[in-house]
C-alpha atoms as a PDB file:
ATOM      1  CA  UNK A   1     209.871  98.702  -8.862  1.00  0.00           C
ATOM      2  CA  UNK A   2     213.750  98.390  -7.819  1.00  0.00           C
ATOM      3  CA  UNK A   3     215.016 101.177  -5.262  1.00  0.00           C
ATOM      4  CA  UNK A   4     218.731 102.452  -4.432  1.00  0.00           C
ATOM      5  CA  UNK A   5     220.985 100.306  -2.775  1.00  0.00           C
ATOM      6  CA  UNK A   6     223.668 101.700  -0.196  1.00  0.00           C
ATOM      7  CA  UNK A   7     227.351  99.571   0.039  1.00  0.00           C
ATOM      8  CA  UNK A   8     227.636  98.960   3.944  1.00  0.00           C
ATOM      9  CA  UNK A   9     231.193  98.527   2.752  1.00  0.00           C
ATOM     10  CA  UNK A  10     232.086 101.475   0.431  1.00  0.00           C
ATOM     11  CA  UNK A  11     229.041 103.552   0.340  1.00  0.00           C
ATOM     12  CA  UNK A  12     228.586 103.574  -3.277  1.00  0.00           C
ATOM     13  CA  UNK A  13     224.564 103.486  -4.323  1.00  0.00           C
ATOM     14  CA  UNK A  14     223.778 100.691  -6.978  1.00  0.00           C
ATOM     15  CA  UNK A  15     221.141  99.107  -8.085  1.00  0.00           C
ATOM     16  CA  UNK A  16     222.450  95.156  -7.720  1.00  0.00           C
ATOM     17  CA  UNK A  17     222.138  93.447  -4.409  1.00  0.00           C
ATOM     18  CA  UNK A  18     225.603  93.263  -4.036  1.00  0.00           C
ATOM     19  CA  UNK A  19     228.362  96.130  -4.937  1.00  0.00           C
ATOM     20  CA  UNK A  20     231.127  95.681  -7.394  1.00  0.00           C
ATOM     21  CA  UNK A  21     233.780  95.969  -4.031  1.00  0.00           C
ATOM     22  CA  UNK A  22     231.838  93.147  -2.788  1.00  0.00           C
ATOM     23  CA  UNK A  23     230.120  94.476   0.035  1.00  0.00           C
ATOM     24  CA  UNK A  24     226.196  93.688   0.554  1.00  0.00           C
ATOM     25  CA  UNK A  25     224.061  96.737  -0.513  1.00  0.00           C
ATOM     26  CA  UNK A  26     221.361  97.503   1.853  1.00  0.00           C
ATOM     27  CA  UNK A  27     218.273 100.397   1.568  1.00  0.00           C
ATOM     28  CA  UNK A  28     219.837 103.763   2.995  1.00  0.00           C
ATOM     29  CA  UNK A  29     215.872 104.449   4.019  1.00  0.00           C
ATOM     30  CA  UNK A  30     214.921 104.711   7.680  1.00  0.00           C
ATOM     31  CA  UNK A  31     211.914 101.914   9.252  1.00  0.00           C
ATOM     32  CA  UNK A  32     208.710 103.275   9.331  1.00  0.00           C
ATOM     33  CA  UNK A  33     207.977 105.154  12.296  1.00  0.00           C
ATOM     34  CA  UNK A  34     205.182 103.656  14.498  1.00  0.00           C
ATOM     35  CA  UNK A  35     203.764 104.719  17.636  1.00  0.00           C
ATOM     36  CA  UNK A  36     203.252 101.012  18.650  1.00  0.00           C
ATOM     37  CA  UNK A  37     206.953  99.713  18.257  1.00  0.00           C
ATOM     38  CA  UNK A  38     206.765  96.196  18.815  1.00  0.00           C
ATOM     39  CA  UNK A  39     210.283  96.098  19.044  1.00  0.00           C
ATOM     40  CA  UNK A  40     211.640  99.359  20.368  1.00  0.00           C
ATOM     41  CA  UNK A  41     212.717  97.735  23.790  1.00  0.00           C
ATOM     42  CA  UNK A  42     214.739  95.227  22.376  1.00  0.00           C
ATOM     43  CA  UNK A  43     216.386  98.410  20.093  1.00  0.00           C
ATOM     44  CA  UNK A  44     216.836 100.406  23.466  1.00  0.00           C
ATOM     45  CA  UNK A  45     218.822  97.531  25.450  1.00  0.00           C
ATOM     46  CA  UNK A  46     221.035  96.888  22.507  1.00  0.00           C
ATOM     47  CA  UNK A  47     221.866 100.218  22.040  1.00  0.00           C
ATOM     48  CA  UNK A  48     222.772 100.436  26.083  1.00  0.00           C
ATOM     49  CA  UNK A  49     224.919  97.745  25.810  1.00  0.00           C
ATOM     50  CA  UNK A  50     227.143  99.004  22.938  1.00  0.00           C
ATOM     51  CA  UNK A  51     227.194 102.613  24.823  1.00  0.00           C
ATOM     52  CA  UNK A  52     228.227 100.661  27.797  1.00  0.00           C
ATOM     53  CA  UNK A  53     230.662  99.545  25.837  1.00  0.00           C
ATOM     54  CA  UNK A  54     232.584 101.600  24.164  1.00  0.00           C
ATOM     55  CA  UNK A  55     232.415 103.612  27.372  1.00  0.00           C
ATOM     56  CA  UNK A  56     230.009 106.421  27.027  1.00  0.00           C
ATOM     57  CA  UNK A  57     227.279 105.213  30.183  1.00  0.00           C
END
């Protein structure tokens, strides 16, 4: 079964894998939430660096 598709580059919804601007189209759905993130330290650092960043910590 085929889901929506989300344009990272207009925001249009489609079907196709990529949108008629020619942006890729990507699931607008959230991950699945899971108590044992295997990953969620990685996620936290990168997110620190880009708030370092662009100033906010």
């Amino acid at each position: 079964m085929k889901t929506i598709l989300r344009c990272e580059k207009c925001s249009e919804f489609t079907m196709k894998e990529s949108c008629s601007c020619g942006g890729k189209a990507l699931t607008p759905k959230p991950a699945k939430f899971s108590i044992e993130d295997k990953y969620g330290s990685y996620r936290r650092k990168a997110k620190l660096e880009i708030f370092k960043k662009k100033g906010i910590i």
